[in-house]
Each structure stands twice: as structure tokens, then as C-alpha cells.
C-alpha atoms as a PDB file:
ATOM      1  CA  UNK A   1      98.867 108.500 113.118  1.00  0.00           C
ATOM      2  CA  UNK A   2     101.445 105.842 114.282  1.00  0.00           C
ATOM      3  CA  UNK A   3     101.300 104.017 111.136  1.00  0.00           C
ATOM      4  CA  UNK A   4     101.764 106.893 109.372  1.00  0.00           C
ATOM      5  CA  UNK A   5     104.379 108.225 111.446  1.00  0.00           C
ATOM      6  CA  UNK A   6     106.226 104.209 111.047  1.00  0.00           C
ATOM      7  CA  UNK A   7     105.664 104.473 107.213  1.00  0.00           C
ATOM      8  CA  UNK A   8     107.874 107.908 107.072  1.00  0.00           C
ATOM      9  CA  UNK A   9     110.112 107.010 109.226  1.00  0.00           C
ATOM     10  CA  UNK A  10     113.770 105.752 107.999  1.00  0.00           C
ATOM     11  CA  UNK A  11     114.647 103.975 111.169  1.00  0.00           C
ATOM     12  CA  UNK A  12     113.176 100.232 110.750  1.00  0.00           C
ATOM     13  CA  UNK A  13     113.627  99.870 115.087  1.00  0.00           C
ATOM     14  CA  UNK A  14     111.862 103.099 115.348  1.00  0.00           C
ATOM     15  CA  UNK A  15     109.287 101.729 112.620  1.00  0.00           C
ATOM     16  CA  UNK A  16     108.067  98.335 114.338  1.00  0.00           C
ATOM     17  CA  UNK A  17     107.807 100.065 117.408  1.00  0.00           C
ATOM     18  CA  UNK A  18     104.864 102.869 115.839  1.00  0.00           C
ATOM     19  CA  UNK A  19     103.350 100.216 114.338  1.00  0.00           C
ATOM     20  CA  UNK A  20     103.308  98.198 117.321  1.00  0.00           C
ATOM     21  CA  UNK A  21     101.774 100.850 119.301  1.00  0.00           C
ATOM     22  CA  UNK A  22      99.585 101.614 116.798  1.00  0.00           C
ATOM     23  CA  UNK A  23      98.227  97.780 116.792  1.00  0.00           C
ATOM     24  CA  UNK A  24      97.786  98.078 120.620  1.00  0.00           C
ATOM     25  CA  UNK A  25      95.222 101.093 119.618  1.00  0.00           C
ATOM     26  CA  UNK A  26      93.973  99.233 116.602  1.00  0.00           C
ATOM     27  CA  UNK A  27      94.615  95.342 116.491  1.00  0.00           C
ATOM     28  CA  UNK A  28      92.566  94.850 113.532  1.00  0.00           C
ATOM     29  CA  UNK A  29      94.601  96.752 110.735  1.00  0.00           C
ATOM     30  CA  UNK A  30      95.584  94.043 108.551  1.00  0.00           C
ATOM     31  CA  UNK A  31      98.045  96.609 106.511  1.00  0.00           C
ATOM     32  CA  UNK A  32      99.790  97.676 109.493  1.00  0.00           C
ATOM     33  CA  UNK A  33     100.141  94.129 110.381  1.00  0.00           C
ATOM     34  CA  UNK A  34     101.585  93.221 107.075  1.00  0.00           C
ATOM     35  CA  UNK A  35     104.048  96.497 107.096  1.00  0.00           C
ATOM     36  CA  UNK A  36     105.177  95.424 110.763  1.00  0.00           C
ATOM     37  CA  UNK A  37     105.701  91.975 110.113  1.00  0.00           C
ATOM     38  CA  UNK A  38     107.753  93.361 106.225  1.00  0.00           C
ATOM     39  CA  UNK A  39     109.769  95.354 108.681  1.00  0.00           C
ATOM     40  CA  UNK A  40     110.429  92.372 110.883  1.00  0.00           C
ATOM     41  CA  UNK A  41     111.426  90.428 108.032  1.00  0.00           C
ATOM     42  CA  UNK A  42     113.761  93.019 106.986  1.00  0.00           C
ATOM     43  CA  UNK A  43     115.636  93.201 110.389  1.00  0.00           C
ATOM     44  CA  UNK A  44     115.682  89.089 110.273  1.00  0.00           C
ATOM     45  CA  UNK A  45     113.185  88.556 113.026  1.00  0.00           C
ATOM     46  CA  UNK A  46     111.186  85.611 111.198  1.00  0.00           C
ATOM     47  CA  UNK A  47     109.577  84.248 113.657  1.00  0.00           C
ATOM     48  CA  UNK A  48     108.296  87.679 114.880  1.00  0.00           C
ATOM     49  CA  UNK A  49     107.499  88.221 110.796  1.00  0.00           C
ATOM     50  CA  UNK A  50     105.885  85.123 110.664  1.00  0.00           C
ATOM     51  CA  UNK A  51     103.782  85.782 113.225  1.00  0.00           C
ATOM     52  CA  UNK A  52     102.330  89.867 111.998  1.00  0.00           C
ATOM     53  CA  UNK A  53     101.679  88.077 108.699  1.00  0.00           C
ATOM     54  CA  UNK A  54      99.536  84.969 110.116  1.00  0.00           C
ATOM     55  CA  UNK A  55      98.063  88.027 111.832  1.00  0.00           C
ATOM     56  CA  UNK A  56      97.124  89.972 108.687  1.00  0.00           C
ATOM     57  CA  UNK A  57      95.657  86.924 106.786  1.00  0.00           C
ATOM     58  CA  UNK A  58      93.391  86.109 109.448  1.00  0.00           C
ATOM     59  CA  UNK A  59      91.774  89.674 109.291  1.00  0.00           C
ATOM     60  CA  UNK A  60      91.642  89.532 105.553  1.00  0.00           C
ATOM     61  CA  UNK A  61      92.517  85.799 103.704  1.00  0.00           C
ATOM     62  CA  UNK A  62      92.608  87.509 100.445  1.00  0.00           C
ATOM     63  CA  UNK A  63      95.444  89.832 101.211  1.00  0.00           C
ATOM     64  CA  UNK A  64      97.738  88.713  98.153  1.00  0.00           C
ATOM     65  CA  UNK A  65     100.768  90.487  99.045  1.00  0.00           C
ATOM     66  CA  UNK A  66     100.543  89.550 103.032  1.00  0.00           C
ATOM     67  CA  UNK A  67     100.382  85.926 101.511  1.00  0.00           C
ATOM     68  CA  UNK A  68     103.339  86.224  99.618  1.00  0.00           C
ATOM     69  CA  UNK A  69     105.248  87.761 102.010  1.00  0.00           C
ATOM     70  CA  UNK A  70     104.664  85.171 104.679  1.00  0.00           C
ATOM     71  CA  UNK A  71     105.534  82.317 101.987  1.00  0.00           C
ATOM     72  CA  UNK A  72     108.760  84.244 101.448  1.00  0.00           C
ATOM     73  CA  UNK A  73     109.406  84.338 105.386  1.00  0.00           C
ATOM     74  CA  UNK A  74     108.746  80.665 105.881  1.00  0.00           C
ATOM     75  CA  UNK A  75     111.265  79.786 103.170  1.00  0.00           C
ATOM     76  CA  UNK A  76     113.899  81.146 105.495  1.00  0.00           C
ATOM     77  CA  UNK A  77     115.932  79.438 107.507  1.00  0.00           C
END
């Protein structure tokens, strides 16, 4: 429901916080990690980014695009 509710929502503050909340309920949702740490990488909080993505990968290696998106974030400055 929170992930759901983060996914329609326009407001990328009010985004990372449902998906936050819905990580406290379900830590092991690799997507939702991946969205939350896109939507941190949006709003320019790398290290935060970084961080959701590691998070993803380590629940599923072979997420491609979780991968790429953490490459992306690490080429930052």
C-alpha cells in the first residue's frame, strides 16, 4: 500500500517518505528499495541513493536496473 501510494504520488519528499515507511513494514523489497534510492537520486541525496541501491542488490544481485542506477549515482560528484 505505501509503495503504491509513493509510486502515484507527484511529490518526490512525500514519495521517499511512503517508501520509507513501507521498508520499515517490509525491509526486504528490493523494488521499493531501488524506487527510494531513484527518488533519492533525483532530489541529489547520493549518499542516501547510494545507500537504497547497495540495499536492493544485496536482496537480489541480478537486479540490472538497480545496478545501473547505483553505477550512475557513484559517478556523481
Amino acid at each position: 500500500e505505501y509503495f503504491e501510494k509513493a509510486q502515484a504520488s507527484g511529490d518526490r519528499e512525500q514519495a521517499i517518505s511512503l517508501y520509507r515507511d513501507g521498508l520499515a513494514l517490509c525491509p526486504d523489497d528490493d523494488v521499493a528499495h531501488y524506487e527510494l534510492g531513484k527518488a533519492l537520486a533525483e532530489s541529489g541525496r547520493y549518499p542516501e541513493a547510494e545507500k537504497e541501491l547497495e540495499a536492493a542488490l544485496k536482496i537480489n544481485p541480478g537486479f540490472l536496473d538497480a545496478k545501473r542506477q547505483l553505477d550512475a549515482v557513484q559517478k556523481k560528484p
